[in-house]
N, C-alpha and C. Protein backbone atom coordinates (compact mmCIF):
# COMPACT_ATOMS: atom_id res chain seq x y z
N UNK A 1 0.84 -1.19 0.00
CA UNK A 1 0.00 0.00 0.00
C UNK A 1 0.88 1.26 0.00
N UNK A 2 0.35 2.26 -1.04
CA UNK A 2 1.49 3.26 -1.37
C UNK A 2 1.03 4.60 0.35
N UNK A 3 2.00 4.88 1.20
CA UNK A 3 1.48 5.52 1.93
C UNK A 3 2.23 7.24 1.52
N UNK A 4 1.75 7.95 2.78
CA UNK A 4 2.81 9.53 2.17
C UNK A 4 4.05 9.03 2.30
N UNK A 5 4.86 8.15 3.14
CA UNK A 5 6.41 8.26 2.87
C UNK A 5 6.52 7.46 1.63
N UNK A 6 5.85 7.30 0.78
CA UNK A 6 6.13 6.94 -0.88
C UNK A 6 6.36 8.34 -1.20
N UNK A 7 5.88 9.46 -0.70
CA UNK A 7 5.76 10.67 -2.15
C UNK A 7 6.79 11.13 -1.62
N UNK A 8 7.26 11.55 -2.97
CA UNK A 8 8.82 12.71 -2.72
C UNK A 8 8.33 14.02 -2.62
N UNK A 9 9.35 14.56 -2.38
CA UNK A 9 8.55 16.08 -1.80
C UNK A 9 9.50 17.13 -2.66
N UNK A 10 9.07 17.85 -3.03
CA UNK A 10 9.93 19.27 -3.67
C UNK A 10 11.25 19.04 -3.43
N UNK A 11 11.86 19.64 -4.25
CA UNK A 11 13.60 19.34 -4.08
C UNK A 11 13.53 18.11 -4.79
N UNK A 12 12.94 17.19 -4.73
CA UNK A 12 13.84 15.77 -5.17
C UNK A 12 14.06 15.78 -6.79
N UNK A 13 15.37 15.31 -7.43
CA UNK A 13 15.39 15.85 -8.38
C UNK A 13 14.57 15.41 -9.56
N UNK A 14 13.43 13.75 -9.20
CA UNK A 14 12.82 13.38 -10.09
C UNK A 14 11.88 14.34 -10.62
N UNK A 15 11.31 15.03 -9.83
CA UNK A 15 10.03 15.68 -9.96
C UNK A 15 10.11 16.64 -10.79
N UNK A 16 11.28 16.79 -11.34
CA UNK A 16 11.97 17.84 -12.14
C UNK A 16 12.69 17.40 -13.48
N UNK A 17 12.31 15.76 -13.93
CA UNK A 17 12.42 15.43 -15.07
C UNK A 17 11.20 15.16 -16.04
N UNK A 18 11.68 14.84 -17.03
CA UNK A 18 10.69 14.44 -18.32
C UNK A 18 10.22 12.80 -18.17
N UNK A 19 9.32 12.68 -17.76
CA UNK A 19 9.01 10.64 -17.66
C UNK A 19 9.35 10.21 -18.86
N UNK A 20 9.83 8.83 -18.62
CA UNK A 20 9.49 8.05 -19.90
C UNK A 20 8.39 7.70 -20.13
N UNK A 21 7.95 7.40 -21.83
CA UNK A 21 6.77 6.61 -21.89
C UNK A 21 6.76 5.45 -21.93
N UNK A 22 5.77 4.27 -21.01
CA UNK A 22 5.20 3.74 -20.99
C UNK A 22 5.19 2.73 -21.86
N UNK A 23 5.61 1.41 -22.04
CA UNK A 23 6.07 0.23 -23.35
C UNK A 23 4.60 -0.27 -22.99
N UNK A 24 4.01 -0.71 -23.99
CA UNK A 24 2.59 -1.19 -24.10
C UNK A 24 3.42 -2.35 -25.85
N UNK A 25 2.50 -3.47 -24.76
CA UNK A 25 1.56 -3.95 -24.11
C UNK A 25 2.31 -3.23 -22.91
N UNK A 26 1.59 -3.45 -22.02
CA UNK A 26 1.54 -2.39 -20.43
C UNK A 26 2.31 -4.14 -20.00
N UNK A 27 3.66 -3.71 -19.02
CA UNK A 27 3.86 -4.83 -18.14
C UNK A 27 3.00 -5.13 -16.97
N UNK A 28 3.29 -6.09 -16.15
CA UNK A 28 2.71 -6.45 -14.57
C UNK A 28 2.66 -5.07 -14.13
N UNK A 29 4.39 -4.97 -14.15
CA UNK A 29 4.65 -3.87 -12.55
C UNK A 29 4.31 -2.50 -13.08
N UNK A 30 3.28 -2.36 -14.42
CA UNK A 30 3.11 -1.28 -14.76
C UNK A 30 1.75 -0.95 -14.16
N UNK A 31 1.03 -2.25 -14.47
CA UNK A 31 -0.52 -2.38 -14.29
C UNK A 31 -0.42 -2.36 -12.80
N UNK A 32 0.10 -3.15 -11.72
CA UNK A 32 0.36 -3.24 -10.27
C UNK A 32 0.55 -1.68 -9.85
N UNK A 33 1.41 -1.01 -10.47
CA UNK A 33 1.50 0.27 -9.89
C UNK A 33 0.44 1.66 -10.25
N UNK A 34 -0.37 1.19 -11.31
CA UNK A 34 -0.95 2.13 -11.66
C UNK A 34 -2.34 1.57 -10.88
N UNK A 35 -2.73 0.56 -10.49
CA UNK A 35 -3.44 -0.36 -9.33
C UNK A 35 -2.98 0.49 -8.22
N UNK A 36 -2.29 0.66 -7.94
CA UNK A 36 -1.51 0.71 -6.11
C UNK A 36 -1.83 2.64 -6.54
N UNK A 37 -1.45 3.58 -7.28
CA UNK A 37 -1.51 4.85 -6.91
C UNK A 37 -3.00 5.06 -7.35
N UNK A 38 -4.41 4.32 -7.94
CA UNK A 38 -5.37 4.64 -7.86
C UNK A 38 -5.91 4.00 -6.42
N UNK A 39 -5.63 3.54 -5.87
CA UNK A 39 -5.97 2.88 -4.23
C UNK A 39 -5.42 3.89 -3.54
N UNK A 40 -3.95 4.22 -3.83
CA UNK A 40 -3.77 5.66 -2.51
C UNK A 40 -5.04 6.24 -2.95
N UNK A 41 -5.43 6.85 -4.03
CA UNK A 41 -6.47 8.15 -4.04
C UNK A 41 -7.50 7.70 -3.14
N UNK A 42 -7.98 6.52 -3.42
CA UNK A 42 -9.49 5.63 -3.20
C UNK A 42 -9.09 5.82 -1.40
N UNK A 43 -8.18 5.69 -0.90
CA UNK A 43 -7.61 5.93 0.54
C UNK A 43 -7.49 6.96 1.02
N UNK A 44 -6.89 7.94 0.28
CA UNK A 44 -6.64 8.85 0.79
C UNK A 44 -8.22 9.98 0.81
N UNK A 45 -9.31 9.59 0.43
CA UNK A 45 -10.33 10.01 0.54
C UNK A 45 -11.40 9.99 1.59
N UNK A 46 -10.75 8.36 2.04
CA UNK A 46 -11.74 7.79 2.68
C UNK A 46 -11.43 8.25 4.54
N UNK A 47 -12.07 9.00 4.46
CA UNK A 47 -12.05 9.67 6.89
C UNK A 47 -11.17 8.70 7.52
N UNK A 48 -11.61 7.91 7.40
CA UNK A 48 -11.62 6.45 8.48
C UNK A 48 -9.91 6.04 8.10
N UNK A 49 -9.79 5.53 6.70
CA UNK A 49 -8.19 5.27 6.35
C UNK A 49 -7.19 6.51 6.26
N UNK A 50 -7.85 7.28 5.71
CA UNK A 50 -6.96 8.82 5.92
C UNK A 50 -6.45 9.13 7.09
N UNK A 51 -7.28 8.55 8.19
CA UNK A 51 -6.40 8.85 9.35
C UNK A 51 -5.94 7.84 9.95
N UNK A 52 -6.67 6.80 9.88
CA UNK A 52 -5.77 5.56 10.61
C UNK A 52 -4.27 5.65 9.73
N UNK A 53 -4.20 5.66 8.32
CA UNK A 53 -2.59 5.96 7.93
C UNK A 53 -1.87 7.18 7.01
N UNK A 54 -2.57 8.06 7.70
CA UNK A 54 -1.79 9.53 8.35
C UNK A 54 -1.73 9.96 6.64
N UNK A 55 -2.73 9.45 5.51
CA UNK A 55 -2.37 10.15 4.48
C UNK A 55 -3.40 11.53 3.92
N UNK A 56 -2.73 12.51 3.27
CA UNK A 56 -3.11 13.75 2.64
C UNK A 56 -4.31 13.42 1.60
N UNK A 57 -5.47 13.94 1.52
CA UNK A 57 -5.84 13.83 0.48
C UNK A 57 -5.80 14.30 -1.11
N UNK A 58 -5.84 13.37 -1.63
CA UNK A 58 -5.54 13.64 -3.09
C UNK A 58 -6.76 13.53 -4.22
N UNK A 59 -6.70 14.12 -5.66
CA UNK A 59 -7.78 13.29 -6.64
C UNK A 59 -6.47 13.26 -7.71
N UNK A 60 -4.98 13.20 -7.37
CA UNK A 60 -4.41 13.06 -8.57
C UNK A 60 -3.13 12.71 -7.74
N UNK A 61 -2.48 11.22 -8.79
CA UNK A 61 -1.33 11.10 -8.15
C UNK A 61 -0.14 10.73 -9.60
N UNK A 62 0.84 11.19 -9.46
CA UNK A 62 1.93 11.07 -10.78
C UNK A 62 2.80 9.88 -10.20
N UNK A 63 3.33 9.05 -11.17
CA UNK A 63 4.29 8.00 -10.78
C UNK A 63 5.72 8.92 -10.42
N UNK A 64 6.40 10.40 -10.86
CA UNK A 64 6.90 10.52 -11.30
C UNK A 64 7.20 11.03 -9.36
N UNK A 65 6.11 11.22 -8.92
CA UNK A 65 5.90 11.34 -7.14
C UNK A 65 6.31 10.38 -5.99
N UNK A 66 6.59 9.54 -6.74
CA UNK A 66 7.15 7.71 -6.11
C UNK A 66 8.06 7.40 -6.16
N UNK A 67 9.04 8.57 -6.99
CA UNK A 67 10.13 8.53 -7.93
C UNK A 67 10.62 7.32 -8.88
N UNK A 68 9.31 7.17 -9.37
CA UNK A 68 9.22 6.84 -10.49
C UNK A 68 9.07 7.33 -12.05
N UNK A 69 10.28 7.36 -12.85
CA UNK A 69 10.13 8.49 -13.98
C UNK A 69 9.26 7.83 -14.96
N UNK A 70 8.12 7.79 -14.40
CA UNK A 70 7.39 6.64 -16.08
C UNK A 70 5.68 7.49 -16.04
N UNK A 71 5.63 7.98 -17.52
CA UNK A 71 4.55 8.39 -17.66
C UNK A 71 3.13 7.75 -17.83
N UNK A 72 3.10 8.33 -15.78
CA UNK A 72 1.45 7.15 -15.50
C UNK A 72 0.84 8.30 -14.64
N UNK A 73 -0.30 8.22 -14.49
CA UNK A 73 -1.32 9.67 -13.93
C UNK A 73 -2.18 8.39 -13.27
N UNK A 74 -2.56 8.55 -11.84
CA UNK A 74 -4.03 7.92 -11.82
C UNK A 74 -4.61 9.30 -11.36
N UNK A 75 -6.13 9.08 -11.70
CA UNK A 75 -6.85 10.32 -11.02
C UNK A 75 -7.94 9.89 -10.38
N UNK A 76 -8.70 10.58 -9.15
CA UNK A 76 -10.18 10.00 -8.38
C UNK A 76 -10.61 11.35 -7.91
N UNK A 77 -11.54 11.56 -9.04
CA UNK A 77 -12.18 12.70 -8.45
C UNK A 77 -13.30 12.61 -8.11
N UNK A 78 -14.12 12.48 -7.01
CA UNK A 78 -15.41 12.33 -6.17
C UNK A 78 -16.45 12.85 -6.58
N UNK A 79 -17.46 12.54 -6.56
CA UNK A 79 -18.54 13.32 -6.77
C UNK A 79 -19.12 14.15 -5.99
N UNK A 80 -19.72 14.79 -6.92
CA UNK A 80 -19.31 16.61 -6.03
C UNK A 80 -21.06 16.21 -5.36
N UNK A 81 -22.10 15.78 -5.86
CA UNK A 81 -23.68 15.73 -4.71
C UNK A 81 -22.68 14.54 -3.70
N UNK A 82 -24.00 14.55 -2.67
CA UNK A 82 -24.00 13.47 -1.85
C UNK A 82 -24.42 12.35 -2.49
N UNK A 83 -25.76 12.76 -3.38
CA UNK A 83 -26.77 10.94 -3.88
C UNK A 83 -25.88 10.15 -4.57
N UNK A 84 -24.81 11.18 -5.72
CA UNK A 84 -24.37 10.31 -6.49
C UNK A 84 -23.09 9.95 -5.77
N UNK A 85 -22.63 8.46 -5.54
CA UNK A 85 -21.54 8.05 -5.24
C UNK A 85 -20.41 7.57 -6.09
N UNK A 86 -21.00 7.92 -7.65
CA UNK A 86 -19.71 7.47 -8.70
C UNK A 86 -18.68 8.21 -8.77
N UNK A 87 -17.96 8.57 -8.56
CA UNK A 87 -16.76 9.36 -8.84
C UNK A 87 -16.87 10.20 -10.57
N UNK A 88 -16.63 11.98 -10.49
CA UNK A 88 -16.66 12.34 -11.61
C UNK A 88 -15.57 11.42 -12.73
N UNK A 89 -14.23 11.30 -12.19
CA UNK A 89 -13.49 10.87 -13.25
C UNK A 89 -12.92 9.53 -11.62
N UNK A 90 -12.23 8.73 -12.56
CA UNK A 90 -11.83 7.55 -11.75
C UNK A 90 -10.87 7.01 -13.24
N UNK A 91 -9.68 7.19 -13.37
CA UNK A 91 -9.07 6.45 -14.11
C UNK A 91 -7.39 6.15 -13.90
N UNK A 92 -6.53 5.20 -14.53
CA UNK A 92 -5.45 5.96 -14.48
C UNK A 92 -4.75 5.81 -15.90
N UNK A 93 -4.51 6.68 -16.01
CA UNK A 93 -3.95 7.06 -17.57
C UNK A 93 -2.56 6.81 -17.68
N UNK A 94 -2.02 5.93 -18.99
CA UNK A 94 -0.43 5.45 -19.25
C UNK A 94 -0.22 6.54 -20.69
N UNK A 95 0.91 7.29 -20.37
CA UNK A 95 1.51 8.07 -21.95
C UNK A 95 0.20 8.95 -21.67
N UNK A 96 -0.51 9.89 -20.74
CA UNK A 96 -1.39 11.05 -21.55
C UNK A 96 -0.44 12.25 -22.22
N UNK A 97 -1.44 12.36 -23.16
CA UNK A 97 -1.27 13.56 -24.07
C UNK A 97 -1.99 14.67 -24.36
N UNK A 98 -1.99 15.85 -24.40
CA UNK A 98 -3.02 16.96 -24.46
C UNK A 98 -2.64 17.22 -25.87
N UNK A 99 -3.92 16.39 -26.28
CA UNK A 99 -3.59 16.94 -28.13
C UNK A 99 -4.89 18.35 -28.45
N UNK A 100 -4.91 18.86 -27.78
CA UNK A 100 -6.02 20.22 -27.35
C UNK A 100 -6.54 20.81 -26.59
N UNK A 101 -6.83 22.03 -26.63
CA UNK A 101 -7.20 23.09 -25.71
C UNK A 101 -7.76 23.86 -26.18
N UNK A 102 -8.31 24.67 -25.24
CA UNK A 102 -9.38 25.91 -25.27
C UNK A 102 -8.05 26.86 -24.93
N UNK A 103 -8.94 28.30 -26.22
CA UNK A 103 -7.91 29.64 -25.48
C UNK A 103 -8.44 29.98 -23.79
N UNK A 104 -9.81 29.25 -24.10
CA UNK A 104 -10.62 29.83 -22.67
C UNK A 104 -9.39 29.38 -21.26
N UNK A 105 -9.12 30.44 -20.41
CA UNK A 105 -8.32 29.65 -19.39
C UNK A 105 -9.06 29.62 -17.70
N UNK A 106 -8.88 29.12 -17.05
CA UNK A 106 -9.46 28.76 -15.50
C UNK A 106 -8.52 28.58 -14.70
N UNK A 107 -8.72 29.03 -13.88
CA UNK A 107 -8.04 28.81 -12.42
C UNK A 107 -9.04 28.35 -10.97
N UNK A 108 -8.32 27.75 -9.83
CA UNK A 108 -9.17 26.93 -9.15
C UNK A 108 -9.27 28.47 -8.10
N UNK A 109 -9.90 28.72 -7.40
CA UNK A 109 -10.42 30.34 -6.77
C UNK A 109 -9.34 30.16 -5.67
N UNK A 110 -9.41 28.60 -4.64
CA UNK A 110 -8.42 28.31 -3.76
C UNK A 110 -7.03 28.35 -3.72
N UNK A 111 -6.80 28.04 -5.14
CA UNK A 111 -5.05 27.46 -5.91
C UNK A 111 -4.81 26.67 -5.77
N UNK A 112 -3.68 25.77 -5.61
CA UNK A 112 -3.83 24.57 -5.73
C UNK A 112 -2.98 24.42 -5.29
N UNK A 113 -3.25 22.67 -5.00
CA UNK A 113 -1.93 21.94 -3.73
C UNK A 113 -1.60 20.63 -4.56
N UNK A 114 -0.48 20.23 -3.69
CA UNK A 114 0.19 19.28 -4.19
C UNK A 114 0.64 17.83 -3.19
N UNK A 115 0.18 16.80 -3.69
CA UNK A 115 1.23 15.78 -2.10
C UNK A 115 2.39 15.48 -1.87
N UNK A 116 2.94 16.46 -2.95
CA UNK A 116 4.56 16.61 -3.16
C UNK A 116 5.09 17.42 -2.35
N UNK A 117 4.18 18.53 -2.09
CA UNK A 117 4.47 19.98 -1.36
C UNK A 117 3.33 19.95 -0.71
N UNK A 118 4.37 20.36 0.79
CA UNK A 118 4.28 20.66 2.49
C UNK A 118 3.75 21.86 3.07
N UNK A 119 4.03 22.96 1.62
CA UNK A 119 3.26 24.28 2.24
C UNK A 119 2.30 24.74 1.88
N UNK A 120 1.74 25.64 1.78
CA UNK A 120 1.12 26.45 1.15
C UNK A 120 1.79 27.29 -0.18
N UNK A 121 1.27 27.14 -1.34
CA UNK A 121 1.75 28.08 -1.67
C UNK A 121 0.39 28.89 -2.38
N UNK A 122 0.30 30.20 -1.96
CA UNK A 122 -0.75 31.23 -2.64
C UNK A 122 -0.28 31.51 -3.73
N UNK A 123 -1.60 32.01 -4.42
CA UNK A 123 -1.45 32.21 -6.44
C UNK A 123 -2.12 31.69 -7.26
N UNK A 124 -2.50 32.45 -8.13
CA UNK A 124 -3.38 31.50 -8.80
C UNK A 124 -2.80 30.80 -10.05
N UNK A 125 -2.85 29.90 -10.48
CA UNK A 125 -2.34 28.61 -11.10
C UNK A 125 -3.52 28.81 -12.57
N UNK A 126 -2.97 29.65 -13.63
CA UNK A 126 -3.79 29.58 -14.89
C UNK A 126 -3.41 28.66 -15.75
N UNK A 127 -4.35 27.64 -16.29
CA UNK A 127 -4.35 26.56 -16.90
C UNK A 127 -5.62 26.82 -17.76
N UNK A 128 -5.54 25.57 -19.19
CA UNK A 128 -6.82 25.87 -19.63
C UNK A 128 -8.10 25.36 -19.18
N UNK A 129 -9.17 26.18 -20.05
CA UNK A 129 -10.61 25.29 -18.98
C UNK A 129 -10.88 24.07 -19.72
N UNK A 130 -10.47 23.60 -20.99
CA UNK A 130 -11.05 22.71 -21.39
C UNK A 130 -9.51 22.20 -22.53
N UNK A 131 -9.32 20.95 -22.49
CA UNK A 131 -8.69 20.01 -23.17
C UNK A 131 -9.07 18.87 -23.55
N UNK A 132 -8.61 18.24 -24.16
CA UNK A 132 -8.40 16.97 -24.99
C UNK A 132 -6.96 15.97 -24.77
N UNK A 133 -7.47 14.76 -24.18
CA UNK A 133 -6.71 14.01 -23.52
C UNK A 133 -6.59 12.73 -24.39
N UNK A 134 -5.23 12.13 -24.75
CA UNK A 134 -5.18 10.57 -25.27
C UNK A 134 -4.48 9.91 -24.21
N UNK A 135 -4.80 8.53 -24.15
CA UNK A 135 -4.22 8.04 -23.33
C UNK A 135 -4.14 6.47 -23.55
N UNK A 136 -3.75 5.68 -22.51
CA UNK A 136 -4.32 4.33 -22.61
C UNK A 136 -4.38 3.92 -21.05
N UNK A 137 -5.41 2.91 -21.22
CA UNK A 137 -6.16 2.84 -19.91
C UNK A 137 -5.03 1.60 -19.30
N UNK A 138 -5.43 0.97 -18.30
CA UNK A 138 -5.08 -0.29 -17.61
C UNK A 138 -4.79 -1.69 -18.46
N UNK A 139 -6.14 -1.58 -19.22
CA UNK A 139 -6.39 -2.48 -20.01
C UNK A 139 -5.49 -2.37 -21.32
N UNK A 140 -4.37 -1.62 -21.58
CA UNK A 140 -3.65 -0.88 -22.74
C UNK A 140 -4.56 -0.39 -23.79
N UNK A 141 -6.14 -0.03 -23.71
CA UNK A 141 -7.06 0.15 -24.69
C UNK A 141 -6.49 2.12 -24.88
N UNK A 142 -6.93 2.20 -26.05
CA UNK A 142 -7.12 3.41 -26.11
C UNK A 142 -8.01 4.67 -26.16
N UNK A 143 -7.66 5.59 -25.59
CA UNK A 143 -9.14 6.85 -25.13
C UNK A 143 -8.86 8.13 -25.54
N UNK A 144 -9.36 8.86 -25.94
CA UNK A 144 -9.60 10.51 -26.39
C UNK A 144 -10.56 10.98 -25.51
N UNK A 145 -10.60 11.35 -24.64
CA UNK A 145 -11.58 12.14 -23.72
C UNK A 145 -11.14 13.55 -23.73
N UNK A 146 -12.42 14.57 -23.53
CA UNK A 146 -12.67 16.25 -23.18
C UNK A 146 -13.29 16.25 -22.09
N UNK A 147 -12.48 16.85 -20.91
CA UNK A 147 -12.36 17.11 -20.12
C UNK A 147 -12.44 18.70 -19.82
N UNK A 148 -13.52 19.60 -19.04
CA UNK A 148 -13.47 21.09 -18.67
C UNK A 148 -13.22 21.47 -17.34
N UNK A 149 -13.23 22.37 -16.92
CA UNK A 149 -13.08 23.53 -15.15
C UNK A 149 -12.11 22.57 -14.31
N UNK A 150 -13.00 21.41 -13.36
CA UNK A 150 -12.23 21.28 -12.87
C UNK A 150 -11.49 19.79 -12.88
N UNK A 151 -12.37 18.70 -13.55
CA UNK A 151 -11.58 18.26 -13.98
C UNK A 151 -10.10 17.78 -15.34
N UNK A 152 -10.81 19.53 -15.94
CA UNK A 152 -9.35 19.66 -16.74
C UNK A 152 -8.25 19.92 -15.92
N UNK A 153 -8.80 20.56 -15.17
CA UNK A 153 -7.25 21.44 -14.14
C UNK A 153 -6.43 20.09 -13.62
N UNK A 154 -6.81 19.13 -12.62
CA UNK A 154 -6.66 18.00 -11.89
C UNK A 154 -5.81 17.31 -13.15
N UNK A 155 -6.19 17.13 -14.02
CA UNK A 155 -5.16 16.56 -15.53
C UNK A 155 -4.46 17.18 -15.76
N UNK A 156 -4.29 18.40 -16.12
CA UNK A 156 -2.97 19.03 -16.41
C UNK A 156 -2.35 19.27 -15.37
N UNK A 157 -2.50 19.14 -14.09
CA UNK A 157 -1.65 19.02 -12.99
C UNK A 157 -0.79 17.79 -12.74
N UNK A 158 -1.61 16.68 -12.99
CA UNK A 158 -0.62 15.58 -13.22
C UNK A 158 0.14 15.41 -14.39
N UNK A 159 -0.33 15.73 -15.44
CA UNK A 159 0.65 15.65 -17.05
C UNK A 159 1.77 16.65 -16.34
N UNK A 160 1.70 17.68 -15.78
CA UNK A 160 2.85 18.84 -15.86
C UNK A 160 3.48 17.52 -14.57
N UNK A 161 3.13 17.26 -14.10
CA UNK A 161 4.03 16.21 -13.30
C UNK A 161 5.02 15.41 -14.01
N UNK A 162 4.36 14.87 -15.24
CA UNK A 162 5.39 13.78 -15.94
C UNK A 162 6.15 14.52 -16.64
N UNK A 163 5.96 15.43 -17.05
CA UNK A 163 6.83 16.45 -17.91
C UNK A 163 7.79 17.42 -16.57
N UNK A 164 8.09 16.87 -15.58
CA UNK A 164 8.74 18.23 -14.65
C UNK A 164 8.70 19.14 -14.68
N UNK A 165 7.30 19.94 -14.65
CA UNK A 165 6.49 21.00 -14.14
C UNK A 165 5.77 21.16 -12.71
N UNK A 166 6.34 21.94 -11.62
CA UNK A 166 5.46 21.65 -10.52
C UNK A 166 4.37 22.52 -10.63
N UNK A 167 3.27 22.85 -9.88
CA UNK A 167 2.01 23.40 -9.80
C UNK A 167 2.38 24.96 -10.28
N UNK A 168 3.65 25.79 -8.78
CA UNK A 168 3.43 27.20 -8.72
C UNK A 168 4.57 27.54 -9.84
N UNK A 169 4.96 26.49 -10.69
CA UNK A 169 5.98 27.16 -11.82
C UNK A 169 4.74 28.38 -12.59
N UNK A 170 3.60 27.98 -12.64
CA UNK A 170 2.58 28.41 -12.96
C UNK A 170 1.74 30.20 -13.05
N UNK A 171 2.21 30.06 -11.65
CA UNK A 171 1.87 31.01 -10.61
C UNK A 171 3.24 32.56 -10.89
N UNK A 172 2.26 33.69 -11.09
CA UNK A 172 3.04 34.61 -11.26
C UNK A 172 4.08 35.29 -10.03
N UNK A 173 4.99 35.45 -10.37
CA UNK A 173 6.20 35.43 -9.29
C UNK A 173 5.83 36.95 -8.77
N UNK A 174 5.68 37.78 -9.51
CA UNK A 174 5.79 39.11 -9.01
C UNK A 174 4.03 39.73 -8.30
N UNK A 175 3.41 39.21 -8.90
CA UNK A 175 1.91 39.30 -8.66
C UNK A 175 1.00 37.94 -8.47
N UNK A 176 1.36 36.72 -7.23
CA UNK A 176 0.51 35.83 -7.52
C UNK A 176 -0.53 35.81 -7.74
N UNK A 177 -1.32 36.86 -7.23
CA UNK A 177 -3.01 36.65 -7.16
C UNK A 177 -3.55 37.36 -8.93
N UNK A 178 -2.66 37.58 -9.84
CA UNK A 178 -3.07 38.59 -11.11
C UNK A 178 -3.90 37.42 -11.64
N UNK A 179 -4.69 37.65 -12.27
CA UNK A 179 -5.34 36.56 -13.37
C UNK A 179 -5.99 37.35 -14.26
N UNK A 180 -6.00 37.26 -15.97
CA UNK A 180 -6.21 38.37 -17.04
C UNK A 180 -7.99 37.99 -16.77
N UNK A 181 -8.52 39.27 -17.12
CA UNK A 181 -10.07 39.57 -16.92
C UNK A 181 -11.12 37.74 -17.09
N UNK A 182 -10.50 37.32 -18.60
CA UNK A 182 -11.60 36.46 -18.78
C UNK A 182 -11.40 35.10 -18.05
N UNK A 183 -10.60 34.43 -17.21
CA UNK A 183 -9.96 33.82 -16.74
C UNK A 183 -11.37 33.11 -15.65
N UNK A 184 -12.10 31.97 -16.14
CA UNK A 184 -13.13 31.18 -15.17
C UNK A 184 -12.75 30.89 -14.06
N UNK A 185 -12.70 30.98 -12.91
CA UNK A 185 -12.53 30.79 -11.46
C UNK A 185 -13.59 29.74 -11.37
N UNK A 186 -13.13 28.62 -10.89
CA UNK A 186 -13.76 27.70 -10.41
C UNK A 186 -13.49 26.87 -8.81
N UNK A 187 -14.32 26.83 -8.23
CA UNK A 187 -14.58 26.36 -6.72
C UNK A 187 -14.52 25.75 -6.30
C-alpha cells in the first residue's frame, strides 16, 4: 500500500524530469503500480483510512511522485452531490497527451496543492478550462476524452508532473493573485 512516505517532496530531483513513456503492451509492474496509486487516491479520501494511515488527500497522483520516472497519472475525483456516489473521473492514464485546448483559461479560486508539497503556496495557477486528452487505460485500450473547469485542471496538474512541471511554476512570481479579466474561477 502506497502511503505519504512513498511521495517525494519538492527538491527531489525526479520531480523535475521528463518521464518516460510507458512500453505497451503495459507490463505487470506497470498495471500493479498504476493499481496501487489509484488505491492511494481511493484511501486517501476515505475519513476512516486517511487517518488511521496519516495520508493527505488527493484526486491526482503522478508516478513521477514515487520517484518513479514513467509516464502514469491515476486520477479519483469524487462526486461533487451526496446521492451520487460514482466518482466524476476515476481512471489511471499510461503516456497522456493533451492533443487540445481551449484559449478559454481557468483557475481553481483556492489554488492549488500538491502531495509533493508541504506548504502552502498562494497564487493562482492559470491553466486551460477545457482540453483533450489521449491516453491508454489499464487495459492498454485506447481513449480521447474532453475534459473542462475542474476536472481539466486536476489533468494538467498531473501531465505537468510527468513532464517536470510543478504546480506554482505556474503562478506569477511578481503578482501571484493577477489573473487576465476572462480567466473562469472555479470552486
Amino acid at each position: 500500500m502506497i502511503t505519504m512516505d512513498d511521495i517525494i517532496r519538492e527538491g527531489h530531483p525526479t520531480l523535475r524530469e521528463v518521464a518516460k513513456e510507458v512500453e505497451l503492451p503495459l507490463s505487470e509492474e506497470d498495471i500493479e503500480l498504476g493499481k496501487r496509486m489509484q488505491e492511494f487516491l481511493k484511501n486517501s479520501q476515505d475519513p476512516e483510512l486517511a487517518e488511521k494511515y496519516k495520508l493527505r488527500g488527493g484526486v491526482g497522483l503522478a508516478a513521477p511522485q514515487l520517484n518513479i520516472s514513467k509516464r502514469i497519472i491515476a486520477i479519483e475525483i469524487p462526486s461533487q452531490s451526496e446521492e451520487d456516489t460514482e466518482p466524476l473521473l476515476s481512471t489511471v492514464m499510461y503516456n497522456p497527451k493533451i492533443v487540445s485546448h481551449s484559449v478559454q483559461q481557468a483557475a481553481l479560486e483556492e489554488g492549488e496543492g500538491c502531495l509533493s508539497v508541504d506548504r502552502p503556496v498562494p497564487g493562482y495557477v492559470i491553466r486551460n478550462a477545457r482540453i483533450t486528452v489521449t491516453y491508454h487505460d489499464i487495459n492498454g485500450e485506447e481513449h480521447k476524452i474532453r475534459l473542462k473547469n475542474y476536472m481539466a485542471i486536476v489533468v494538467q496538474h498531473e501531465i505537468d508532473h510527468i513532464n517536470g512541471i510543478m504546480f506554482y511554476d505556474h503562478i506569477n512570481e511578481e503578482h501571484p493573485n493577477y489573473a487576465p479579466d476572462d480567466v473562469i474561477f472555479i470552486q
